[in-house]
C-alpha atoms as a PDB file:
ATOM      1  CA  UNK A   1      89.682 -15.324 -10.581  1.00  0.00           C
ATOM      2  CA  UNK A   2      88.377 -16.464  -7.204  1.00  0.00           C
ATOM      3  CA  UNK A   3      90.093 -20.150  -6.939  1.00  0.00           C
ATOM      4  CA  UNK A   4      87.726 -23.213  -5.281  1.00  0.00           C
ATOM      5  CA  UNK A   5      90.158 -23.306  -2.094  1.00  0.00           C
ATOM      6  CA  UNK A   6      89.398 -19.245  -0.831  1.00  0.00           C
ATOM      7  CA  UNK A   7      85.788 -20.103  -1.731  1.00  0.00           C
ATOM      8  CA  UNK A   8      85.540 -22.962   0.819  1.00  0.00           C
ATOM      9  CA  UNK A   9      87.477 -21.201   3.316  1.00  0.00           C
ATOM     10  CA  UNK A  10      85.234 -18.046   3.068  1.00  0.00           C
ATOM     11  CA  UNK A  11      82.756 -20.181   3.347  1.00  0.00           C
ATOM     12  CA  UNK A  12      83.584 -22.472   6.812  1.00  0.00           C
ATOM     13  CA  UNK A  13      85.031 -18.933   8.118  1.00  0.00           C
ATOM     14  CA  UNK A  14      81.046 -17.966   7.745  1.00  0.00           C
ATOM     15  CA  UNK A  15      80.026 -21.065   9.072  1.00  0.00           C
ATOM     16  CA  UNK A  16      82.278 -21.075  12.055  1.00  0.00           C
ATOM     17  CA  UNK A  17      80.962 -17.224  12.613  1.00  0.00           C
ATOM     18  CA  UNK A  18      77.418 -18.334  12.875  1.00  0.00           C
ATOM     19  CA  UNK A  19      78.466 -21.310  14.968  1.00  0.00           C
ATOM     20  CA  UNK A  20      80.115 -19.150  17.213  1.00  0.00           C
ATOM     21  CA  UNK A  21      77.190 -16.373  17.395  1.00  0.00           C
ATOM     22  CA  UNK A  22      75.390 -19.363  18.176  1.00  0.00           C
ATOM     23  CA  UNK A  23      76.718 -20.937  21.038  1.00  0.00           C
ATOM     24  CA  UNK A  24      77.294 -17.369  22.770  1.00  0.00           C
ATOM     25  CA  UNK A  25      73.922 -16.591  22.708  1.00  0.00           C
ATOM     26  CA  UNK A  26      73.062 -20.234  24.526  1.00  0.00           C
ATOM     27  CA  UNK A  27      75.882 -19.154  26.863  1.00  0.00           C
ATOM     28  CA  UNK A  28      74.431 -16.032  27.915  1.00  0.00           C
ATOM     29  CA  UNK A  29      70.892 -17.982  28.678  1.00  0.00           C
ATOM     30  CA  UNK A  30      72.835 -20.336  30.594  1.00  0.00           C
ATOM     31  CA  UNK A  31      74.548 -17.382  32.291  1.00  0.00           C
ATOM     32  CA  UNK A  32      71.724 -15.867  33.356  1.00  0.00           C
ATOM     33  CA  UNK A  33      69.861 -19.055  34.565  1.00  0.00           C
ATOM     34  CA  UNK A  34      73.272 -19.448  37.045  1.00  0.00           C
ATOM     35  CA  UNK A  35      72.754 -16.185  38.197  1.00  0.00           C
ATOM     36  CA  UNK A  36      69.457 -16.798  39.013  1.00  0.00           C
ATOM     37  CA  UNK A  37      70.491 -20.179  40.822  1.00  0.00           C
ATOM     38  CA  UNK A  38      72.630 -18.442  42.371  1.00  0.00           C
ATOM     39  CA  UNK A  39      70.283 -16.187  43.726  1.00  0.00           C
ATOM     40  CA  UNK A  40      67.878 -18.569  45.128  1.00  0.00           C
ATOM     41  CA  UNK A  41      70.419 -20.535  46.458  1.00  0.00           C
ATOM     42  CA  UNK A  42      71.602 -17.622  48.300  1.00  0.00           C
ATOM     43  CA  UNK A  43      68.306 -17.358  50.416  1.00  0.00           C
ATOM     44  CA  UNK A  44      67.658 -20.810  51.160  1.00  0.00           C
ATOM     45  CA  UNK A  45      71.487 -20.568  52.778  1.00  0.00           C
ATOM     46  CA  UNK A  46      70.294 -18.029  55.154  1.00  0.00           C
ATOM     47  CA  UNK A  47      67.352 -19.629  55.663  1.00  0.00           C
ATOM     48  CA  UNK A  48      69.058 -22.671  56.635  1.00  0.00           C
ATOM     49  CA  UNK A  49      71.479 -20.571  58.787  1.00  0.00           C
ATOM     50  CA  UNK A  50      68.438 -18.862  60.459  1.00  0.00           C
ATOM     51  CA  UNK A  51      65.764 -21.169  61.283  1.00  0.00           C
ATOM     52  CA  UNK A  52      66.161 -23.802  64.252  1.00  0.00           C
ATOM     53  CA  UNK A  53      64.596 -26.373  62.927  1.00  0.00           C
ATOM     54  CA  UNK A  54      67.606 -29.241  62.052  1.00  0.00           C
ATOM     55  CA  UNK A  55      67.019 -31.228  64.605  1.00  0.00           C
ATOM     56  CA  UNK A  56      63.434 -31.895  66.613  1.00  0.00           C
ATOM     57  CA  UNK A  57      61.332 -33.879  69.022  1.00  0.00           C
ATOM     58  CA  UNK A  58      59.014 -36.739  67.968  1.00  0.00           C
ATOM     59  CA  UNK A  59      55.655 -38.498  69.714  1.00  0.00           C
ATOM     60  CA  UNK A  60      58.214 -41.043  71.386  1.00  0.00           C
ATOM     61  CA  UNK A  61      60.338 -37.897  72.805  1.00  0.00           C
ATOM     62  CA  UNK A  62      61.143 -37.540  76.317  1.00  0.00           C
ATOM     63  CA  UNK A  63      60.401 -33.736  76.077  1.00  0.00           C
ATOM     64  CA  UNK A  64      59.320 -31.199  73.454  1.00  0.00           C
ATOM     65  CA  UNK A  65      61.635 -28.999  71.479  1.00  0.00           C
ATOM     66  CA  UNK A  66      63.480 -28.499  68.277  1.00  0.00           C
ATOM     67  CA  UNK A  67      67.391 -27.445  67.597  1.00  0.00           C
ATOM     68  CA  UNK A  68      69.045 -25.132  64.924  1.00  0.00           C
ATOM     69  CA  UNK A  69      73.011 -24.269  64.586  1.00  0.00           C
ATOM     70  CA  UNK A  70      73.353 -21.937  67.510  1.00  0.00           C
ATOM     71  CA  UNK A  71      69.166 -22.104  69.057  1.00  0.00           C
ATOM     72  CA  UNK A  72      67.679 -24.441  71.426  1.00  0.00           C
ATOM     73  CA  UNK A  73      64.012 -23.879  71.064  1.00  0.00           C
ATOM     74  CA  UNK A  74      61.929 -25.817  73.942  1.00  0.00           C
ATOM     75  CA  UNK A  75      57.522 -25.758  74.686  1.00  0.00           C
ATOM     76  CA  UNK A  76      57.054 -24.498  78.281  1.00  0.00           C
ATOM     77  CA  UNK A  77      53.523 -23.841  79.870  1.00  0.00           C
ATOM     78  CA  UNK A  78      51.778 -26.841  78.551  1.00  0.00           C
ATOM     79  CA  UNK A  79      53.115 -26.227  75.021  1.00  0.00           C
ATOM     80  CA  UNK A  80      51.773 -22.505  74.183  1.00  0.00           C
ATOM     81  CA  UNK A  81      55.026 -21.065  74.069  1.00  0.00           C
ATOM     82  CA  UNK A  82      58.432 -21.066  73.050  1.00  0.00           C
ATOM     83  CA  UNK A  83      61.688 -20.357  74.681  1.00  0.00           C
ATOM     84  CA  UNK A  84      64.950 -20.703  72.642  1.00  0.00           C
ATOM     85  CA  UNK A  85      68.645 -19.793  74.145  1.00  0.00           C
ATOM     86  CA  UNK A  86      71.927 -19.035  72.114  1.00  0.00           C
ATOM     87  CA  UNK A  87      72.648 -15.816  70.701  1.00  0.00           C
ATOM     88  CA  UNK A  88      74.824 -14.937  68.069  1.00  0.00           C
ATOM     89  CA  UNK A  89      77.033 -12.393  70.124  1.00  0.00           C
ATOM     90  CA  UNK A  90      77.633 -14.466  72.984  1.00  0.00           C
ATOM     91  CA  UNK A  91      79.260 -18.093  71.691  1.00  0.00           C
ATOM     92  CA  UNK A  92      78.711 -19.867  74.965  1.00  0.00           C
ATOM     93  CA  UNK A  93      75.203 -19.463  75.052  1.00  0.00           C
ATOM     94  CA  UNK A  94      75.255 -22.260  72.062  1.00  0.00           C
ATOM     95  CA  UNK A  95      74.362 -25.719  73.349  1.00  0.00           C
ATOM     96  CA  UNK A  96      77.839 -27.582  72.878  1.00  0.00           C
ATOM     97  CA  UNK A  97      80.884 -26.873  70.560  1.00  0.00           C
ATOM     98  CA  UNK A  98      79.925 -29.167  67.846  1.00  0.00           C
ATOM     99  CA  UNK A  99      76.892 -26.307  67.283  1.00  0.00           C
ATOM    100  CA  UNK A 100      79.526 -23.561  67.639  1.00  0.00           C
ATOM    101  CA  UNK A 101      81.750 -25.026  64.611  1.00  0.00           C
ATOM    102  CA  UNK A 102      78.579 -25.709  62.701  1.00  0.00           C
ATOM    103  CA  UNK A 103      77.821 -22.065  63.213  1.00  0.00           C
ATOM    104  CA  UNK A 104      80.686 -20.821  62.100  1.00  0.00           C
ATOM    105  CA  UNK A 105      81.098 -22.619  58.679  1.00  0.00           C
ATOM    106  CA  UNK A 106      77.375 -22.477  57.780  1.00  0.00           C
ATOM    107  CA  UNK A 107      77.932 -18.819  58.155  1.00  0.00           C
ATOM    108  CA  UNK A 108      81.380 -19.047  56.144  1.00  0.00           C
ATOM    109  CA  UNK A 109      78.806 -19.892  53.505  1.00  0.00           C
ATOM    110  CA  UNK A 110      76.317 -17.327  53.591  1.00  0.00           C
ATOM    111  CA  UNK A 111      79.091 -14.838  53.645  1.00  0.00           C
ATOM    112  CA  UNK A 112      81.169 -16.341  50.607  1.00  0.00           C
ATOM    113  CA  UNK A 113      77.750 -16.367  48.697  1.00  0.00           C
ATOM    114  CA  UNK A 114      76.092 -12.923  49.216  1.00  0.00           C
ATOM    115  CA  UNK A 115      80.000 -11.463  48.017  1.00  0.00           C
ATOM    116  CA  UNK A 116      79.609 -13.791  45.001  1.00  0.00           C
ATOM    117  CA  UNK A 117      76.433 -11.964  44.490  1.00  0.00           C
ATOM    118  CA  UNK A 118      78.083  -8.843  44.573  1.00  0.00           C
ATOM    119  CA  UNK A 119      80.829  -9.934  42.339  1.00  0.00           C
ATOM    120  CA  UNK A 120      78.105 -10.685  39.783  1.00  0.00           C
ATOM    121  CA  UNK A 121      77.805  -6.456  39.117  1.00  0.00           C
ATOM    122  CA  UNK A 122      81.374  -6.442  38.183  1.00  0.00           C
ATOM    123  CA  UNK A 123      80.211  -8.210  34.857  1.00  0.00           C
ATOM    124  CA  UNK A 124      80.035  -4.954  33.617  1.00  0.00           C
ATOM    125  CA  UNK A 125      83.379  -3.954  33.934  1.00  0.00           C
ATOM    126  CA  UNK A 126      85.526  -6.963  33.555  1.00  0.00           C
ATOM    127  CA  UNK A 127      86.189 -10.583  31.443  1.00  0.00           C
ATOM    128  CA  UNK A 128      83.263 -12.424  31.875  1.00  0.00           C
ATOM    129  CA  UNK A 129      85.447 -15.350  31.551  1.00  0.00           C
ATOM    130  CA  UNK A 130      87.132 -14.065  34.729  1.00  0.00           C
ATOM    131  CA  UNK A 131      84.308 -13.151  36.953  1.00  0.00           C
ATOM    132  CA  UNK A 132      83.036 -16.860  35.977  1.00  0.00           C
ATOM    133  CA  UNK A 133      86.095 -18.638  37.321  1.00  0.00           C
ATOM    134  CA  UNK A 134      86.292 -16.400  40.557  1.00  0.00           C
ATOM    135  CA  UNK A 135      82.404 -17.145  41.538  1.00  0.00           C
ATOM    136  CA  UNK A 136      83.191 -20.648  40.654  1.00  0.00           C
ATOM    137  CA  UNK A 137      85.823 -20.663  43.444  1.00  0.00           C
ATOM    138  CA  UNK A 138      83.657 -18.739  46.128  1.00  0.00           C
ATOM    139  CA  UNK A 139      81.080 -21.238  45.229  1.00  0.00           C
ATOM    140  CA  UNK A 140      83.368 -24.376  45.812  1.00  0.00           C
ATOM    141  CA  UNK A 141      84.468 -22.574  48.835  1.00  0.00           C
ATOM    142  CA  UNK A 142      80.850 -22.155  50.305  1.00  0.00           C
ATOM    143  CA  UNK A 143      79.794 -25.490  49.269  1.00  0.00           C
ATOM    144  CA  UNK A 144      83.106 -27.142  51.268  1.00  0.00           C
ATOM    145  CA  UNK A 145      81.697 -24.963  54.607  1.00  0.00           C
ATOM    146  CA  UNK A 146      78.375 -26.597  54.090  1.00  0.00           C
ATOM    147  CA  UNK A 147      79.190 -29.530  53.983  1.00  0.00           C
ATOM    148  CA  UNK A 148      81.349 -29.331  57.184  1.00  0.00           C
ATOM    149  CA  UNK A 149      78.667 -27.709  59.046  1.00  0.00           C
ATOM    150  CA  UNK A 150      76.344 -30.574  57.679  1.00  0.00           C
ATOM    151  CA  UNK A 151      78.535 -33.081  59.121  1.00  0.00           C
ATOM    152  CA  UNK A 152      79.417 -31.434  62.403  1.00  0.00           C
ATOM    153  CA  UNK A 153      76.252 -30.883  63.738  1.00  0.00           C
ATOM    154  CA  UNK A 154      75.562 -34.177  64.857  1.00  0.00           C
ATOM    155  CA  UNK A 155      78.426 -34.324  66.760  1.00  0.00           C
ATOM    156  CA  UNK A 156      76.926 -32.268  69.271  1.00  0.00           C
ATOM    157  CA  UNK A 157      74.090 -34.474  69.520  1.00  0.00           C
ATOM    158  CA  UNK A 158      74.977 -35.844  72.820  1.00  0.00           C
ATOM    159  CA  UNK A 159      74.658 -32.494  75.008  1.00  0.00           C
ATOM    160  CA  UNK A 160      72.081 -32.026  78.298  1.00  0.00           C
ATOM    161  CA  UNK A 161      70.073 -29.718  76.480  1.00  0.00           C
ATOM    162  CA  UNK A 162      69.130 -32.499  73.723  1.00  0.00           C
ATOM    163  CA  UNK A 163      68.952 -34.922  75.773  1.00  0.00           C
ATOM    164  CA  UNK A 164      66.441 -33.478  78.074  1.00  0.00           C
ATOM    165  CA  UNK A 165      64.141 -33.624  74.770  1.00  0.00           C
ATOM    166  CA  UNK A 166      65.565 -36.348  72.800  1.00  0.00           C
ATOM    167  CA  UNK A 167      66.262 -38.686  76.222  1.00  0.00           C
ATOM    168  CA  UNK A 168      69.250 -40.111  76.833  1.00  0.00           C
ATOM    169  CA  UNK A 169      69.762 -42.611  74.015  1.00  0.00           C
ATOM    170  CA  UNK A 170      70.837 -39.141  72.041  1.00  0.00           C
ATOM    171  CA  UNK A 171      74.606 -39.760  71.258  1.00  0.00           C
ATOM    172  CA  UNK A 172      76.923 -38.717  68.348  1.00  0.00           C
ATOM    173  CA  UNK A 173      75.087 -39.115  65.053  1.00  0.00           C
ATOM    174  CA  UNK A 174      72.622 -40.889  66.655  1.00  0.00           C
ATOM    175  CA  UNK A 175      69.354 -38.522  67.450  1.00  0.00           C
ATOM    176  CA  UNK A 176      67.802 -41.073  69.902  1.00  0.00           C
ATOM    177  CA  UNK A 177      63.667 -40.463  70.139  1.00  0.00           C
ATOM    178  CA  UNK A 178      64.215 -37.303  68.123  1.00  0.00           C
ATOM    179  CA  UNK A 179      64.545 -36.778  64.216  1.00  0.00           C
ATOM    180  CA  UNK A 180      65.851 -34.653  61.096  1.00  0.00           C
ATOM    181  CA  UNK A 181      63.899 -31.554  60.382  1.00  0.00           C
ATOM    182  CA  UNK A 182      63.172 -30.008  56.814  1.00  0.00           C
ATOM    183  CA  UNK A 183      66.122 -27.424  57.878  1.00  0.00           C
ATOM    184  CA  UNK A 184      68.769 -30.009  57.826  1.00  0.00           C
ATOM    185  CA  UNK A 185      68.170 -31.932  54.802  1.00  0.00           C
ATOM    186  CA  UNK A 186      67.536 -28.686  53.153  1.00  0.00           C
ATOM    187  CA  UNK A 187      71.534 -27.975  53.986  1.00  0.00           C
ATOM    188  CA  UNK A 188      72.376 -31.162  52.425  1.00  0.00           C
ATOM    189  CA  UNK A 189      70.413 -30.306  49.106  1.00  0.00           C
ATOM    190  CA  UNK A 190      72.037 -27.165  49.268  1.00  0.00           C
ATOM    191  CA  UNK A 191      75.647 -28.666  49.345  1.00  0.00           C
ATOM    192  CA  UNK A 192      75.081 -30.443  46.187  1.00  0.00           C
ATOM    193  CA  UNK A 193      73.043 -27.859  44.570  1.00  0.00           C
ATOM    194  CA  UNK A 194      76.188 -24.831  45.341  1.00  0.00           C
ATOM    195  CA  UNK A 195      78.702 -27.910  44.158  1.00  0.00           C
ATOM    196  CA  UNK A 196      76.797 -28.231  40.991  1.00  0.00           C
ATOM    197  CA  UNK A 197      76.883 -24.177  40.413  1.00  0.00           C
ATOM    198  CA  UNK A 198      80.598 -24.252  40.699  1.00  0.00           C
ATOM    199  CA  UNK A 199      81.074 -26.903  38.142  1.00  0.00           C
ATOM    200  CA  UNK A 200      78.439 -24.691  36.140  1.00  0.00           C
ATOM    201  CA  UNK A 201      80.813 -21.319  36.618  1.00  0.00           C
ATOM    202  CA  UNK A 202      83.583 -22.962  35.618  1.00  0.00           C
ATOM    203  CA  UNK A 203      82.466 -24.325  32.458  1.00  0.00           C
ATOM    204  CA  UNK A 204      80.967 -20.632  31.683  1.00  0.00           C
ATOM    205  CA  UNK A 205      84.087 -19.298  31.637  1.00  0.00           C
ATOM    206  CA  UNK A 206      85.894 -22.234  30.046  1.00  0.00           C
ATOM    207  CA  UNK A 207      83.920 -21.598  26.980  1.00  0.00           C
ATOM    208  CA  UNK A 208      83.254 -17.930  27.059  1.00  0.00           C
ATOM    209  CA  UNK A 209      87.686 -18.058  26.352  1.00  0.00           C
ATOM    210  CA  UNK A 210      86.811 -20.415  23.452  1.00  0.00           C
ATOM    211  CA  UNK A 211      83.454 -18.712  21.773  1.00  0.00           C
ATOM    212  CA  UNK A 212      85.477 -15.158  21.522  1.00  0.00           C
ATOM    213  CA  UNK A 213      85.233 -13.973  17.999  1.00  0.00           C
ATOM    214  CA  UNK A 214      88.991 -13.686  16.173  1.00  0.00           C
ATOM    215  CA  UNK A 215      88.616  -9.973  15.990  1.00  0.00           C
ATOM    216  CA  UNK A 216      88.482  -9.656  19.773  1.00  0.00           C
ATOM    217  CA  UNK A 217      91.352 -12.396  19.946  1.00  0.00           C
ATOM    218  CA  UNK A 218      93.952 -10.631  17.650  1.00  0.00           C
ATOM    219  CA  UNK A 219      93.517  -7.279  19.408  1.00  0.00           C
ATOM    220  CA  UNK A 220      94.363  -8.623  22.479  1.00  0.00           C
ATOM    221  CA  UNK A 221      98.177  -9.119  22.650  1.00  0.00           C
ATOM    222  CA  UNK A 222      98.904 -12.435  23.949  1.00  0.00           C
ATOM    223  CA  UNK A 223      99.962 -13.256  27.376  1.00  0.00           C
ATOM    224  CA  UNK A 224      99.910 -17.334  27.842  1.00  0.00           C
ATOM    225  CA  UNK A 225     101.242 -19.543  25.290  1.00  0.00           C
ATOM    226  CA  UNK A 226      97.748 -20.733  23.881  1.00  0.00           C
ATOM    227  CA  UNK A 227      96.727 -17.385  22.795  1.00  0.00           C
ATOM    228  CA  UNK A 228      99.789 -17.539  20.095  1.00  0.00           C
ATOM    229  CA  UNK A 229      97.805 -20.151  17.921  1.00  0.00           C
ATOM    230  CA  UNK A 230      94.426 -18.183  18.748  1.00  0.00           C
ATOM    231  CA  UNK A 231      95.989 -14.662  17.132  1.00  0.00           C
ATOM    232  CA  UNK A 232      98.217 -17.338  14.594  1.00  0.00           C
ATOM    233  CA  UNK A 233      94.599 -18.121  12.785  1.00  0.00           C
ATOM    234  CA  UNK A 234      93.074 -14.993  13.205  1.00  0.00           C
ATOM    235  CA  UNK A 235      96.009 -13.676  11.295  1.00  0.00           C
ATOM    236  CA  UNK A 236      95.622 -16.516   8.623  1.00  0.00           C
ATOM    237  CA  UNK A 237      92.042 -15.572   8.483  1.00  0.00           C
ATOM    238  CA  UNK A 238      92.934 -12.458   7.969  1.00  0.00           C
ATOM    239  CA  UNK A 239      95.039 -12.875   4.875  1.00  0.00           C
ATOM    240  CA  UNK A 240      92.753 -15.361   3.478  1.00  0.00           C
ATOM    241  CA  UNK A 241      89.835 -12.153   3.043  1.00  0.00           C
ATOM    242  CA  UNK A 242      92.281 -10.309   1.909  1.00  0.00           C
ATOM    243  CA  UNK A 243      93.148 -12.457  -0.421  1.00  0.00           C
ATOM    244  CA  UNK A 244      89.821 -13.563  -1.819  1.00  0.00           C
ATOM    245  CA  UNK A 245      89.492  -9.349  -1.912  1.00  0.00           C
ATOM    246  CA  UNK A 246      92.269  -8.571  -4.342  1.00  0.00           C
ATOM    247  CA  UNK A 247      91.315 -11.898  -6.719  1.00  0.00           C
ATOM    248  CA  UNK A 248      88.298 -10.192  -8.219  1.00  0.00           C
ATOM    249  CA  UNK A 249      87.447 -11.247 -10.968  1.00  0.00           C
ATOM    250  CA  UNK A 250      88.241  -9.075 -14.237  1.00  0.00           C
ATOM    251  CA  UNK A 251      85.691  -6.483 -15.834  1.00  0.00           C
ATOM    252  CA  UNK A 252      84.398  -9.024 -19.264  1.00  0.00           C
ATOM    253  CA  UNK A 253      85.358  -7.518 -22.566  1.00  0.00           C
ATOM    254  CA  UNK A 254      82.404  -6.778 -25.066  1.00  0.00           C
ATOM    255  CA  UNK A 255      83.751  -6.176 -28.488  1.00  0.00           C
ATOM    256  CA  UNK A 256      81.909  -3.002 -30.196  1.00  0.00           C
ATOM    257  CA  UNK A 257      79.486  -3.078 -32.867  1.00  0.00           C
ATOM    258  CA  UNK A 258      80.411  -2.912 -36.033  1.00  0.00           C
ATOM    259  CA  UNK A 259      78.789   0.160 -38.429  1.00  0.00           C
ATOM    260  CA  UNK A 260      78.045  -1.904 -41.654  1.00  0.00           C
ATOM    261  CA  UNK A 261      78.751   1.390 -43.196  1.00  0.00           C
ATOM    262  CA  UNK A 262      81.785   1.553 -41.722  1.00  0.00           C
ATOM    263  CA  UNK A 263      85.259   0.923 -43.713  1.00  0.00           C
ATOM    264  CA  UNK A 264      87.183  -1.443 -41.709  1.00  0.00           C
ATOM    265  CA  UNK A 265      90.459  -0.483 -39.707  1.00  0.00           C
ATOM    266  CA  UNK A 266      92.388  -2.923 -41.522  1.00  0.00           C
ATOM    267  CA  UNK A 267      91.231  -1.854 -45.791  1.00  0.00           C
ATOM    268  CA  UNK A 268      92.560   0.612 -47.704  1.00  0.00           C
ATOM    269  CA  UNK A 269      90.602   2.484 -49.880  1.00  0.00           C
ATOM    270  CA  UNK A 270      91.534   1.914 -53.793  1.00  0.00           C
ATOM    271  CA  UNK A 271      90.239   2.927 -56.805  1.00  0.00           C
ATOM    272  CA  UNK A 272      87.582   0.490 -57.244  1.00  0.00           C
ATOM    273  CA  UNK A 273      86.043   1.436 -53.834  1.00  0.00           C
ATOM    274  CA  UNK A 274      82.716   3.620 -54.171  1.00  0.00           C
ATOM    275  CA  UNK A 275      82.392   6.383 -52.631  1.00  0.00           C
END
């Protein structure tokens, strides 16, 4: 018979199975929700990298014009239009070097995050436990150049070409008559918003290791030291059904009825014994 212990532990292994089932499917949702993060976070960083609006004049400004990494945008004929200098191909048409190294990370970052966009296809074709962690590193990675290029643009704060709009209290980290535009504190948001994705990746494919099912565990041979205990209760759990399998219980006995006309196996018939 089928003893109380192999019952309970048929019965947590079930529990544990639906627990695990479970929590996968909330990790997919949460999977997809960080791809779509990731996404969006992707085109406000070339928005960011694009638009020259970080830095711009004010009613108490000495001139009229706004500033972006590598574009000095200033009003000319009475304010109608627009003329902005610095090019992309040509590095020393950027307003000072502080804007050149602010260049150059911000668009570290929009690099490092359109590849971890296209490392999000190979989810098809490899661990998702691995794709997770490297994303989670291009991620840190982008954040890191972000943040640099947050905090080296105002360096170059003190160059002509600001100070011809800003006036000439402009200094390091100091705009003067000028202020912040949407474009800058939009990079800062999107520092901690690419930091917080990381830690997100990471934690993915932390648990996407632990939620594997034990059949997926024990075909895998193991190659670290913490898989041994992983394939060491698979293995158990695999005995344990096997076990609970060959304890069936025994077919029940029915004795047959008796025919009341029936001599008995056991009598003999005698003399006095009727026919």
């Amino acid at each position: 018979m089928q003893t109380k212990l192999d019952y309970i532990s048929e019965t947590d292994t079930r529990e544990r199975d639906a627990y695990q089932s479970q929590q996968m499917k909330n990790s997919k949702a949460v999977g997809v929700l960080w791809g779509v993060f990731t996404v969006c976070f992707a085109i406000i960083n070339v928005v960011i990298f694009i638009q020259p609006h970080w830095l711009g004049d004010t009613q108490q400004s000495k001139g009229t014009g706004h500033f972006g990494l590598w574009q000095a945008c200033r009003l000319v004929q009475d304010g109608q239009d627009v003329f902005c200098e610095g090019r992309l191909d040509d590095f020393n048409t950027i307003a000072s070097s502080a804007f050149r190294a602010a260049t150059v990370f911000v668009g570290l970052s929009v690099i490092t995050i359109i590849l971890c966009i296209s490392c999000m296809l190979l989810f098809f074709f490899f661990n998702s436990s691995t794709i997770f962690h490297v994303c989670g590193w291009m991620q840190l990675f982008c954040s890191i150049c972000m943040l640099v290029g947050v905090l080296t643009f105002p360096a170059g704060w003190d160059s002509e070409v600001v100070k011809e709009v800003c006036g000439s209290e402009a200094r390091d980290y100091s705009p003067g008559q000028c202020e912040v535009r949407w474009a800058y504190i939009l990079a800062i948001i999107g520092v901690c918003d690419c930091t917080v994705l990381a830690i997100l990746a990471f934690v993915l494919g932390a648990r996407y290791v632990k939620l594997l099912p034990d059949q997926y565990v024990s075909n895998s041979s193991p190659k670290q030291v913490g898989d041994t205990s992983i394939n060491y209760i698979s293995e158990r759990h695999s005995l344990t059904s096997q076990k609970s399998n060959n304890n069936l219980q025994p077919p029940m006995l029915v004795t047959p009825i008796c025919d009341p006309e029936r001599f008995s196996d056991f009598s003999h018939r005698t003399g006095h014994s009727k026919k």
